[in-house]
N, C-alpha and C. Protein backbone atom coordinates (compact mmCIF):
# COMPACT_ATOMS: atom_id res chain seq x y z
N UNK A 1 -51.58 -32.65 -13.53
CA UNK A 1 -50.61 -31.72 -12.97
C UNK A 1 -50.22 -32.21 -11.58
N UNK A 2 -48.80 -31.90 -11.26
CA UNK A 2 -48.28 -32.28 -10.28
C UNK A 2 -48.51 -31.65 -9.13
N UNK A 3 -48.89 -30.05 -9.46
CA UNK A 3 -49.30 -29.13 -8.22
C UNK A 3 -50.52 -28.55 -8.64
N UNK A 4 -51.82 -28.35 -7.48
CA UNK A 4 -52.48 -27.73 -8.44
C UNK A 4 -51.99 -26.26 -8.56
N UNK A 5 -53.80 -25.57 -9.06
CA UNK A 5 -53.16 -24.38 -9.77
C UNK A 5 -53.29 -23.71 -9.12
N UNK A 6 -53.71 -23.09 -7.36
CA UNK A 6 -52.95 -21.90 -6.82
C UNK A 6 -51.97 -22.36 -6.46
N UNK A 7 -51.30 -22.96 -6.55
CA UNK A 7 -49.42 -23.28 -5.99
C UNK A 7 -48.83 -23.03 -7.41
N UNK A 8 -49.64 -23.35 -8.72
CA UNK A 8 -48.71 -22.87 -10.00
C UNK A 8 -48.55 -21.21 -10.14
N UNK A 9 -50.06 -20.67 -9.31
CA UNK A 9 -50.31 -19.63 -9.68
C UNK A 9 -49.49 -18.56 -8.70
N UNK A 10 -48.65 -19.19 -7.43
CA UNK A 10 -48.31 -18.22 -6.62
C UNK A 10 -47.01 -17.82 -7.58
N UNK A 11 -46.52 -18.86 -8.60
CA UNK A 11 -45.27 -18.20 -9.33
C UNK A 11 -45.50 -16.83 -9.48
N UNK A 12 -46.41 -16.59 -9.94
CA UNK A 12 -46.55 -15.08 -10.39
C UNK A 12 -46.81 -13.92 -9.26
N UNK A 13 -46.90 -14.45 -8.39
CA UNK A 13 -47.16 -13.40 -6.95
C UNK A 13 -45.40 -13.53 -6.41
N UNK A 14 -44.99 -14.32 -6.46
CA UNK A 14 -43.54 -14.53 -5.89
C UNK A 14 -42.33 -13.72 -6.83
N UNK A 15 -42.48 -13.92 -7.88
CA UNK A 15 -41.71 -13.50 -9.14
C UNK A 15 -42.45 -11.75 -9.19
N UNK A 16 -43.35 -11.09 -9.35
CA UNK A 16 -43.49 -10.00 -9.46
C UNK A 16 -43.22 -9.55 -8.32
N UNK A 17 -43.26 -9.94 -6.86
CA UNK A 17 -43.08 -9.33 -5.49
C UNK A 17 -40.97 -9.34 -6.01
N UNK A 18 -40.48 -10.02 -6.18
CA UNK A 18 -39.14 -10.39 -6.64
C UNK A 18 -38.56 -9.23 -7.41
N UNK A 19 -39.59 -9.00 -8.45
CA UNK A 19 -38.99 -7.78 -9.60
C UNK A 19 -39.21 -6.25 -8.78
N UNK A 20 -40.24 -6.32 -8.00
CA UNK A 20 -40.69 -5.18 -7.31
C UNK A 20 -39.12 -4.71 -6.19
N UNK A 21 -39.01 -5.99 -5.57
CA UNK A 21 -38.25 -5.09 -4.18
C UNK A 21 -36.54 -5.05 -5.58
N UNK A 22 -36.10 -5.63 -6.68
CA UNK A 22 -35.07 -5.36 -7.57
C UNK A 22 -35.02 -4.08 -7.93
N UNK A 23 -36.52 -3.43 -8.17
CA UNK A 23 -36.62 -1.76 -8.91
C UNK A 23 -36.40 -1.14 -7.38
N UNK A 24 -36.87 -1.22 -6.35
CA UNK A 24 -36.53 -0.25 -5.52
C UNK A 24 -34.96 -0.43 -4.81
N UNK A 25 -34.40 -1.60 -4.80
CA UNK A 25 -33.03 -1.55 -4.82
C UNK A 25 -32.13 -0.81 -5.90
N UNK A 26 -32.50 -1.05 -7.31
CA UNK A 26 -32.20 -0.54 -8.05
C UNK A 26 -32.05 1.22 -7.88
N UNK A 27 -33.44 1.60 -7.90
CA UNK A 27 -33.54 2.79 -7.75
C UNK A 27 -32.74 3.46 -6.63
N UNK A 28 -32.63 2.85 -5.27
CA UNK A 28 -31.59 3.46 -4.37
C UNK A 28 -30.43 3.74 -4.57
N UNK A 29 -29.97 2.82 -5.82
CA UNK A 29 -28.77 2.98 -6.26
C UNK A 29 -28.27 3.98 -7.56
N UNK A 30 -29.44 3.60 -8.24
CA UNK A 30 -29.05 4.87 -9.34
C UNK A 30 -30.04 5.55 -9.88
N UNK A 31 -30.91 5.97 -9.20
CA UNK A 31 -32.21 6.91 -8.47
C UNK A 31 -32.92 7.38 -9.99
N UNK A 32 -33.41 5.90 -10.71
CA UNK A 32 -34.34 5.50 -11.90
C UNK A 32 -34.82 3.76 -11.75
N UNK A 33 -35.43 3.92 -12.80
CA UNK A 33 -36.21 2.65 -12.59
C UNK A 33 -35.82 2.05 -14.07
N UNK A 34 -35.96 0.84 -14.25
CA UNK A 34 -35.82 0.12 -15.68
C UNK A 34 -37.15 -0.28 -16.26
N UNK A 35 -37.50 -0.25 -17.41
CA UNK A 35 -38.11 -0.88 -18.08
C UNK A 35 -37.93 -1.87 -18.69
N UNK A 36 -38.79 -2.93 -18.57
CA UNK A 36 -38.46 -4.76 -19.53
C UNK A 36 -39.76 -5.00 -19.86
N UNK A 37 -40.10 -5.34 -20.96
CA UNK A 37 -41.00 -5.93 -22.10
C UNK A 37 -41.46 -7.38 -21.26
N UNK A 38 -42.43 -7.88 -21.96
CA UNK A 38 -42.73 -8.99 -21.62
C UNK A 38 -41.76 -10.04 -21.64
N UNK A 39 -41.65 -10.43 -21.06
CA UNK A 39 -40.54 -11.86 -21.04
C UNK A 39 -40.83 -12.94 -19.91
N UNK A 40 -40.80 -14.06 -20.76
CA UNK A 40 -40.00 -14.62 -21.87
C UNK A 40 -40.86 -14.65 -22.82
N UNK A 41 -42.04 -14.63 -22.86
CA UNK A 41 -43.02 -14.70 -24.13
C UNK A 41 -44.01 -13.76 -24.27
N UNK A 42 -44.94 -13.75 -25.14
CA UNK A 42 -45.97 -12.65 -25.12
C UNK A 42 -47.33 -13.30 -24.21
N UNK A 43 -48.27 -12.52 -23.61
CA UNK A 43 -49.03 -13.45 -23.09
C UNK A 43 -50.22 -14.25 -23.64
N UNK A 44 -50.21 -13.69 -25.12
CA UNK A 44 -50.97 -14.92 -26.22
C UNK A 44 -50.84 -16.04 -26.28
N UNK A 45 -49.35 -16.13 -26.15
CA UNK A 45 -48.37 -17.71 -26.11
C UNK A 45 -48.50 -18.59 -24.74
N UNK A 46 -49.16 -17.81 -23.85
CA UNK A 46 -48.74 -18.56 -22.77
C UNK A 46 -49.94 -20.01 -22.62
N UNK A 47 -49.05 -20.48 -21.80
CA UNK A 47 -49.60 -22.57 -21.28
C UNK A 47 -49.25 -22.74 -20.16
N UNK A 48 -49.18 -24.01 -19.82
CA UNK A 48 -49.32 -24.85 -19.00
C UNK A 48 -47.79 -24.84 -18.46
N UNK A 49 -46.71 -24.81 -20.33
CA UNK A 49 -45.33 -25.15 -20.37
C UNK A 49 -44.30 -24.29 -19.26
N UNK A 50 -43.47 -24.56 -18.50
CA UNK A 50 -42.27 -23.93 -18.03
C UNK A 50 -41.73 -23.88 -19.06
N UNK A 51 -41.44 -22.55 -19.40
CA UNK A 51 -39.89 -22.06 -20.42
C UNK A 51 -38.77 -21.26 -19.73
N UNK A 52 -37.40 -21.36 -20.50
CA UNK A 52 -36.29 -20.60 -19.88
C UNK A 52 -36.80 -19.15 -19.60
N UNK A 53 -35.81 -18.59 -18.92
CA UNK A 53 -35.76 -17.13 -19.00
C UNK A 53 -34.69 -16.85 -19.63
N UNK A 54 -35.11 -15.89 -20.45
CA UNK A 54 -33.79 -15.52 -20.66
C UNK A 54 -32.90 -14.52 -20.19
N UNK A 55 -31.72 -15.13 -20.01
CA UNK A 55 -30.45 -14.30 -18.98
C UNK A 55 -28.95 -14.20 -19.86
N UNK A 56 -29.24 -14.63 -21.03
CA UNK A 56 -27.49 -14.32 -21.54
C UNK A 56 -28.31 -13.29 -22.84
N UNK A 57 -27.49 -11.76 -22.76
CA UNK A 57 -27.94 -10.75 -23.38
C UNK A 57 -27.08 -11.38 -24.85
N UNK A 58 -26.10 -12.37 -24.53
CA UNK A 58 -26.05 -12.44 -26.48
C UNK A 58 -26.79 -13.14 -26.93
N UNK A 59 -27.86 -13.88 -26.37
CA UNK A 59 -28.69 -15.08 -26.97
C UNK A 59 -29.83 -14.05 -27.09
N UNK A 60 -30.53 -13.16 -26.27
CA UNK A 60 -32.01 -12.69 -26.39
C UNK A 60 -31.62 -11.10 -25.76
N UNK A 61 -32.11 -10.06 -26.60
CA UNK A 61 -31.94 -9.00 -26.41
C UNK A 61 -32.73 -8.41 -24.89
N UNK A 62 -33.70 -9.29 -24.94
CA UNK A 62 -34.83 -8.46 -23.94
C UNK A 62 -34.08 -8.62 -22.07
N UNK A 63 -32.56 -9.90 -22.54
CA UNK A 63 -32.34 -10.12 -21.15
C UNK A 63 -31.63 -8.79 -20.71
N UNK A 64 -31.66 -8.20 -21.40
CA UNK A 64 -30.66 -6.83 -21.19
C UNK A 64 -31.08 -6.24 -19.92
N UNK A 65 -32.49 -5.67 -20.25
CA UNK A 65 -33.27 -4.89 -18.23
C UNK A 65 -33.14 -5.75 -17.76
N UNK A 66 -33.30 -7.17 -18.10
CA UNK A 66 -33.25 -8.06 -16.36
C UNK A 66 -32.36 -8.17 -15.63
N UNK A 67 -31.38 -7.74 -16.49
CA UNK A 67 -29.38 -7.57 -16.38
C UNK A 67 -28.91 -6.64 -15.72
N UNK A 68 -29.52 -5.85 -16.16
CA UNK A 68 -29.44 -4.24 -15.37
C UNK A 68 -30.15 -4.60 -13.94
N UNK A 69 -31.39 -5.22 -13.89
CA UNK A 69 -32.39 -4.86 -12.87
C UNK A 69 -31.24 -5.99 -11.67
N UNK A 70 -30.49 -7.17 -12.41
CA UNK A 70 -30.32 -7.82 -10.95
C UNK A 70 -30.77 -8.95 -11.00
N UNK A 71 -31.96 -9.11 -11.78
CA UNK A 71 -33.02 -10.05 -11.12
C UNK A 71 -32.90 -11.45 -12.56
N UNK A 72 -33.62 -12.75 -11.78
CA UNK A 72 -33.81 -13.53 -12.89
C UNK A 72 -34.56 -14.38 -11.86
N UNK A 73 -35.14 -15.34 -12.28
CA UNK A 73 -36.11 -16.13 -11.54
C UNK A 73 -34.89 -17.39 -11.04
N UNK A 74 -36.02 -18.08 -10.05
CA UNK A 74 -35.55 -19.55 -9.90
C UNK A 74 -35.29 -20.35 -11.30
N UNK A 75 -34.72 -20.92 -11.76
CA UNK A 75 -35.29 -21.23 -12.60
C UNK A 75 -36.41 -21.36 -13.88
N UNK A 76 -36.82 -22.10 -14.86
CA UNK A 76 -37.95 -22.32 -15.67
C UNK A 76 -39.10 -21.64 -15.22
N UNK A 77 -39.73 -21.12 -16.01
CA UNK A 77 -41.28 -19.86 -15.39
C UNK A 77 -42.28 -20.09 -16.50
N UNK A 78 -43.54 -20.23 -15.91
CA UNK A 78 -44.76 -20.83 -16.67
C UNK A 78 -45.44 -19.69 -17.24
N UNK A 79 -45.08 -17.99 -16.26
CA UNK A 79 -45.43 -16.74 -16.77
C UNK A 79 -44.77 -15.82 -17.82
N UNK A 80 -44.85 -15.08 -17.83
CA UNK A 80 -44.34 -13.63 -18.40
C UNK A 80 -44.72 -12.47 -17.43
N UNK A 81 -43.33 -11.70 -17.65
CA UNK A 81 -43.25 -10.75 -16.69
C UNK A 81 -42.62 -9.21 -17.37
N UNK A 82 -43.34 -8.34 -17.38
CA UNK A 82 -43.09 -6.75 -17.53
C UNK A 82 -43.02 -5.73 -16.97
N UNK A 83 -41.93 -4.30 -17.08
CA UNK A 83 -42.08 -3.63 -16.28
C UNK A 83 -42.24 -2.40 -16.78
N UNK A 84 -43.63 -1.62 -16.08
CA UNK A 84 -43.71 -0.11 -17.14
C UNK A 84 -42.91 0.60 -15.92
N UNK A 85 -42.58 1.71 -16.72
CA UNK A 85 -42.16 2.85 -15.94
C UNK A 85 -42.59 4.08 -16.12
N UNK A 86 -43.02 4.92 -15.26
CA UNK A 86 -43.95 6.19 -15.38
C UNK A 86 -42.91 7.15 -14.78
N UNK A 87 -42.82 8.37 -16.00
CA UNK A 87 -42.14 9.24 -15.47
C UNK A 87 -42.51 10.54 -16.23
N UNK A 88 -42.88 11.38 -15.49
CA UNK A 88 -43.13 13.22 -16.17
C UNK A 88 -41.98 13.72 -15.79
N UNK A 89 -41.03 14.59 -16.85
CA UNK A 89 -39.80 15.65 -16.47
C UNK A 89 -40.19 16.47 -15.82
N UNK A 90 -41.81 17.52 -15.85
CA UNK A 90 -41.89 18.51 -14.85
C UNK A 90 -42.16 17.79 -13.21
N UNK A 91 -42.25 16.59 -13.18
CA UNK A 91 -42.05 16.46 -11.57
C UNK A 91 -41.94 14.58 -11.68
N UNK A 92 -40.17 15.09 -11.60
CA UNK A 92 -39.67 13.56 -11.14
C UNK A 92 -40.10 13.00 -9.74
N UNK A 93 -40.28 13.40 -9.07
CA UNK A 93 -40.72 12.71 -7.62
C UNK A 93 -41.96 12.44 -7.57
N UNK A 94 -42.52 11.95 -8.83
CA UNK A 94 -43.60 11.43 -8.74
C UNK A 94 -43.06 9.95 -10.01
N UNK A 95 -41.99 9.92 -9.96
CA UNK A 95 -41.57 8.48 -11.05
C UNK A 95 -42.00 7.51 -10.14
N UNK A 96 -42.48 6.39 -10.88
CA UNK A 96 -42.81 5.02 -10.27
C UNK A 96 -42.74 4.12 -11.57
N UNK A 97 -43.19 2.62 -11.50
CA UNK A 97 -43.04 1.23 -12.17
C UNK A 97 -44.26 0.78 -12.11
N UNK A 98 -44.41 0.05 -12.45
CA UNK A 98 -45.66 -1.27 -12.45
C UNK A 98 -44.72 -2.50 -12.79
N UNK A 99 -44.92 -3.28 -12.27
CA UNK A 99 -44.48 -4.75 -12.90
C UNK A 99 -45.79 -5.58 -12.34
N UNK A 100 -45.67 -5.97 -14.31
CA UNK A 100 -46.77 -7.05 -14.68
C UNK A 100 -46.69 -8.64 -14.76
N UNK A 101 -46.97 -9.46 -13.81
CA UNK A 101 -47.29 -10.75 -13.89
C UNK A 101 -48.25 -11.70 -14.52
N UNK A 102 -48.21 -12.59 -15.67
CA UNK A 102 -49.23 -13.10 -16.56
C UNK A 102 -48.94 -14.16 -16.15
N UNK A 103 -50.30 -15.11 -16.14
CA UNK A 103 -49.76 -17.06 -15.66
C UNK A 103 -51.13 -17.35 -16.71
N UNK A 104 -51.30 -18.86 -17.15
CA UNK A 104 -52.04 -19.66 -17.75
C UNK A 104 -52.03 -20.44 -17.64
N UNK A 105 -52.36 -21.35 -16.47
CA UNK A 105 -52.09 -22.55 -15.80
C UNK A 105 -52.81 -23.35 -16.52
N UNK A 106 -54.16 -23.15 -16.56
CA UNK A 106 -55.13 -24.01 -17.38
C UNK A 106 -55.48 -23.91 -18.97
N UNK A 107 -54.38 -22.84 -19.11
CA UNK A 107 -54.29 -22.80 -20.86
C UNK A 107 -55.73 -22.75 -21.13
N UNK A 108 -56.43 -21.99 -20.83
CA UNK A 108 -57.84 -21.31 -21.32
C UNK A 108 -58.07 -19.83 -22.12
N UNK A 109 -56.82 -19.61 -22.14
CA UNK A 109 -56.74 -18.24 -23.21
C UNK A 109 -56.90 -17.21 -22.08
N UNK A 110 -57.55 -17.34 -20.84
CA UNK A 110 -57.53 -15.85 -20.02
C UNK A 110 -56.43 -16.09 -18.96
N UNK A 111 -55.39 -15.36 -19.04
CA UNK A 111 -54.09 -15.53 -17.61
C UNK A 111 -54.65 -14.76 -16.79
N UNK A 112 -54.34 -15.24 -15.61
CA UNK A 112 -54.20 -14.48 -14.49
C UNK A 112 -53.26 -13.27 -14.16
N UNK A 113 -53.49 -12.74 -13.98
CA UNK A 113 -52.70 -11.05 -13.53
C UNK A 113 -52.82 -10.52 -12.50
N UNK A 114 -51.68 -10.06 -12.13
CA UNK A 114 -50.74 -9.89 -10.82
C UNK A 114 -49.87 -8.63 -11.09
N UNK A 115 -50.03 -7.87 -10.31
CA UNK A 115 -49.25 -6.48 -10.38
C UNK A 115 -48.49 -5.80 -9.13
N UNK A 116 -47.67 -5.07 -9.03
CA UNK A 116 -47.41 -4.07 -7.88
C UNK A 116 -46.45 -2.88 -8.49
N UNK A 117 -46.37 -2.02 -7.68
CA UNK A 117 -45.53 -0.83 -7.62
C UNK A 117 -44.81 -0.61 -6.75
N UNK A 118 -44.04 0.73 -6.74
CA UNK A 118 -43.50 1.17 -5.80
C UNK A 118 -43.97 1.28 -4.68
N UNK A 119 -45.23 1.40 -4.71
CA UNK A 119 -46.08 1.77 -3.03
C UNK A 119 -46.91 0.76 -2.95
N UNK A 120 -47.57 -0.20 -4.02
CA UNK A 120 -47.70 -0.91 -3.89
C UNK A 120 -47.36 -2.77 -4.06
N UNK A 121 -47.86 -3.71 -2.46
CA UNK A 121 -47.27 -4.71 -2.96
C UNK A 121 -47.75 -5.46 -4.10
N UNK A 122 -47.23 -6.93 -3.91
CA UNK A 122 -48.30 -7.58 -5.21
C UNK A 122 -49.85 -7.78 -4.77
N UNK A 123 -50.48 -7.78 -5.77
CA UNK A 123 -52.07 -7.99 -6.03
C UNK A 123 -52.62 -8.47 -7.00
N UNK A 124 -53.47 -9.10 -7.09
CA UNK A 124 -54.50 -9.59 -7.95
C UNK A 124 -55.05 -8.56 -9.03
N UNK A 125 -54.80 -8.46 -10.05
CA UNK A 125 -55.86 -7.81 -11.06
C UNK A 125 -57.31 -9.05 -11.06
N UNK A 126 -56.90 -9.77 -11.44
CA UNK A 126 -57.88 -10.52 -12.20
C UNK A 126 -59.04 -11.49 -11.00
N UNK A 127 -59.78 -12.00 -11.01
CA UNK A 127 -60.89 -12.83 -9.67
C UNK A 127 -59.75 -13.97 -10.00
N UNK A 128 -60.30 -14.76 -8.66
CA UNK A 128 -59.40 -15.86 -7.49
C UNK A 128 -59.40 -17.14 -8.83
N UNK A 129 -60.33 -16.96 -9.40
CA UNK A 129 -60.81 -18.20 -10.13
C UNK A 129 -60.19 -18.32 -11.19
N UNK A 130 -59.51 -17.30 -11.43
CA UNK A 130 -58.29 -17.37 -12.90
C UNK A 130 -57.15 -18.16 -12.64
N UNK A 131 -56.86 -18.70 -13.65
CA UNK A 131 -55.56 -19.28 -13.38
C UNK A 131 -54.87 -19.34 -14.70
């Protein structure tokens, strides 16, 4: 590998901090949050490989929230990225997101995971030693 793997692994701290400040722009604007599925792959599938994202909604359905949200990466992404959204009708002012970051740098079957919310920034789910 050309970089090691915390420089592969900050993709996923950079890219979920990315989707995070998109939902709260978003939300200022049309005062909800989006939901997007894993994309571009599931995190069973994931490797070592950079794959596209996908961004043209007639080629891959799932680019649709990323379309809405604004957002698309630099380029080619070695992760997968999701966004839940939490919302109760008896008390909307408590709606918020999660967006989920998966990486597999070393293609060992366990990714690393990376999360944040509305209140919070990105963070580590998983120990330093994952990749």
């Amino acid at each position: 590998m050309s970089m090691n793997k915390s420089a592969l692994r900050n993709e996923a701290y950079s890219n979920v901090e990315g989707i995070r400040i998109a939902q709260l722009a978003y939300h200022a604007t049309f005062d909800t949050y989006v939901a997007c599925p894993p994309t571009p792959r599931a995190v069973a599938e994931l490797d070592r490989t950079a794959v596209d994202f996908p961004w043209d909604v007639g080629d891959d359905p799932r680019a649709m929230c990323w379309a809405m949200l604004g957002w698309v990466p630099d380029g080619q992404v070695r992760g997968t990225y999701s966004v839940e959204v939490h919302f109760d009708p008896d008390h909307p002012e408590t709606e918020d997101f999660v967006v989920n970051g998966w990486i597999d740098i070393d293609a060992d079957g366990e990714a690393a995971h990376v999360q944040a919310s509305r209140d919070d920034k990105v963070h580590a789910t998983t120990d330093d030693d994952v990749y």
